[in-house]
C-alpha atoms as a PDB file:
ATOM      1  CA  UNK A   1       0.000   0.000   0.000  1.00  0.00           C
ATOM      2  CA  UNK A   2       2.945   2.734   0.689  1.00  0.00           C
ATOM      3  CA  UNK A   3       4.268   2.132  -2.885  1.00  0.00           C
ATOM      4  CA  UNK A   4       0.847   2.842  -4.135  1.00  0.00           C
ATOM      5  CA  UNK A   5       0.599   6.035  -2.056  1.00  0.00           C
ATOM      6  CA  UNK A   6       4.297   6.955  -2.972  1.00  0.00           C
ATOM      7  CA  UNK A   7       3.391   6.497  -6.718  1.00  0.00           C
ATOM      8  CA  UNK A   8       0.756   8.571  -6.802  1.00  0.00           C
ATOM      9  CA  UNK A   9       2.078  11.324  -4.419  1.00  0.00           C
ATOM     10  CA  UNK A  10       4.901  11.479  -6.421  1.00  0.00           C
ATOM     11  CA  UNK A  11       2.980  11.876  -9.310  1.00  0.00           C
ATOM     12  CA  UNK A  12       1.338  14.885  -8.463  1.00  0.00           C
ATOM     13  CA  UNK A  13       4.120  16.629  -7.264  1.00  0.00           C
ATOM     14  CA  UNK A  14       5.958  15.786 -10.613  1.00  0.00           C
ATOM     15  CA  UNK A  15       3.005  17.192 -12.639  1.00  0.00           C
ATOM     16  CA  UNK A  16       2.844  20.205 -10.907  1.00  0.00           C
ATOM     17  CA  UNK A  17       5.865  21.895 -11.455  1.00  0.00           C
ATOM     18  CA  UNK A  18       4.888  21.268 -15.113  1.00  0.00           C
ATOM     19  CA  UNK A  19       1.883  22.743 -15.001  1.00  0.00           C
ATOM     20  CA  UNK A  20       3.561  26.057 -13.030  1.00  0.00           C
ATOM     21  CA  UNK A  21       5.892  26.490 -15.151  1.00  0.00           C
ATOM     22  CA  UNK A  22       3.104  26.573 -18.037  1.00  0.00           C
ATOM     23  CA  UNK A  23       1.059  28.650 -16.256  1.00  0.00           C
ATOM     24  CA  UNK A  24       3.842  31.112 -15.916  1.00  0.00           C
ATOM     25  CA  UNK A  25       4.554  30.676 -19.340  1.00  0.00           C
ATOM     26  CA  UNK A  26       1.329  32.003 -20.467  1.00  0.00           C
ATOM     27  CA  UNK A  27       0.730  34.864 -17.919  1.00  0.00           C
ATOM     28  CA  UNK A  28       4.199  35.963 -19.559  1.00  0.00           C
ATOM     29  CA  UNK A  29       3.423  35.520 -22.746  1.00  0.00           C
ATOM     30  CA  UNK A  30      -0.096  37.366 -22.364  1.00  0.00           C
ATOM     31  CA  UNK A  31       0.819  39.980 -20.360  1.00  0.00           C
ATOM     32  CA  UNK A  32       4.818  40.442 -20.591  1.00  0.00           C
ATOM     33  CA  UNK A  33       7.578  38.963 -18.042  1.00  0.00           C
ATOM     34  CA  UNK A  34       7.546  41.766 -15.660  1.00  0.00           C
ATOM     35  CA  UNK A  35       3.584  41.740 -15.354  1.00  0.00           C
ATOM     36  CA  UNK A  36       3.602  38.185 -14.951  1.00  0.00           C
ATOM     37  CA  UNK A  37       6.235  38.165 -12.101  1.00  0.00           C
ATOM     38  CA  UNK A  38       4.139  40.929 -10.276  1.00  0.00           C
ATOM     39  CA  UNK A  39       0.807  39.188 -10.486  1.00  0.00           C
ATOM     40  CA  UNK A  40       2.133  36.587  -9.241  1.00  0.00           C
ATOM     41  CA  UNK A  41       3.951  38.547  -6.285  1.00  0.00           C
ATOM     42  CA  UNK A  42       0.092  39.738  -5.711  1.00  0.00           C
ATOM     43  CA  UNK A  43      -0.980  36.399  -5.751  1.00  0.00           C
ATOM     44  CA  UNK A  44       1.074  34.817  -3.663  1.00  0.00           C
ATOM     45  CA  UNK A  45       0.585  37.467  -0.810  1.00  0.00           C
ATOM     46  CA  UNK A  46      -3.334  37.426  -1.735  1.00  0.00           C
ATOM     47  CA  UNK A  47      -3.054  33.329  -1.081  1.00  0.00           C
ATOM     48  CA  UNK A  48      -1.513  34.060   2.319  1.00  0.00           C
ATOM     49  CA  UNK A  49      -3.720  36.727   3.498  1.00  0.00           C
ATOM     50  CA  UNK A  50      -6.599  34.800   2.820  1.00  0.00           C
ATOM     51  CA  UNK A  51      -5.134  32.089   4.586  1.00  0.00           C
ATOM     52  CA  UNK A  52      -4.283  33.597   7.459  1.00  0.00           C
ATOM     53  CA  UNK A  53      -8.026  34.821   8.114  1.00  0.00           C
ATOM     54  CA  UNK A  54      -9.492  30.974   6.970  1.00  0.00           C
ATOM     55  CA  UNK A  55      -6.882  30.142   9.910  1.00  0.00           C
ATOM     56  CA  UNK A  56      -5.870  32.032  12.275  1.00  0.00           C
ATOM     57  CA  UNK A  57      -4.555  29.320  14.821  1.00  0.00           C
ATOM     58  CA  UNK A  58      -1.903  28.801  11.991  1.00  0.00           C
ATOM     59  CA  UNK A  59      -0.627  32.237  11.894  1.00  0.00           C
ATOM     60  CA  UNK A  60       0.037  32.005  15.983  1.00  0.00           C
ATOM     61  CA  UNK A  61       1.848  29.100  16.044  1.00  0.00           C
ATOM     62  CA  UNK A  62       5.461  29.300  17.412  1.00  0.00           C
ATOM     63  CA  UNK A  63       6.503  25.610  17.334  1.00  0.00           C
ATOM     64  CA  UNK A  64       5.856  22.689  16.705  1.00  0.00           C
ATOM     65  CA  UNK A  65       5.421  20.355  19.656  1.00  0.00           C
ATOM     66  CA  UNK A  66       4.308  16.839  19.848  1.00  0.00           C
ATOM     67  CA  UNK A  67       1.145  16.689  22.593  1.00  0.00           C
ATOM     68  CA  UNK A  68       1.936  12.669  22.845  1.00  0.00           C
ATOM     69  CA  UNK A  69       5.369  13.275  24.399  1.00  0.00           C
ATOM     70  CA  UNK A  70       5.986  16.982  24.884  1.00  0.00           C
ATOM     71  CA  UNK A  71       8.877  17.368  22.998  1.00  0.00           C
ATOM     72  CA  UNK A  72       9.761  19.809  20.447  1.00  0.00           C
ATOM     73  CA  UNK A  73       9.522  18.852  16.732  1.00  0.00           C
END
């Protein structure tokens, strides 16, 4: 069963630098290079900011700490 996970886990982390980099290629190629790299910029930042109010316990977190045994991760 772990090769099967692997497999496809692997998979999907293969395809999607592929389908970044084609993304990027056509935001550049639509818009121009330094468009494209500042869009992105926004998005990114958008992505977080959003994220940070869907969950806030995330953006207070310190360190990670195993509850089983206590210990720092």
């Amino acid at each position: 069963m772990r090769g099967r996970v692997s497999s496809v886990n692997q998979l999907f982390i293969g395809t999607s630098n592929q389908l970044g980099e084609f993304e990027s290629g056509i935001t550049a190629k639509f818009f121009g290079v330094v468009p494209a790299v500042v869009l992105g910029g926004i998005g990114t930042i958008m992505v977080v900011l959003i994220w940070t109010k869907l969950f806030p316990q995330l953006f207070k977190v310190d360190k990670l700490v195993n509850l089983e045994d206590r210990k720092v991760i």
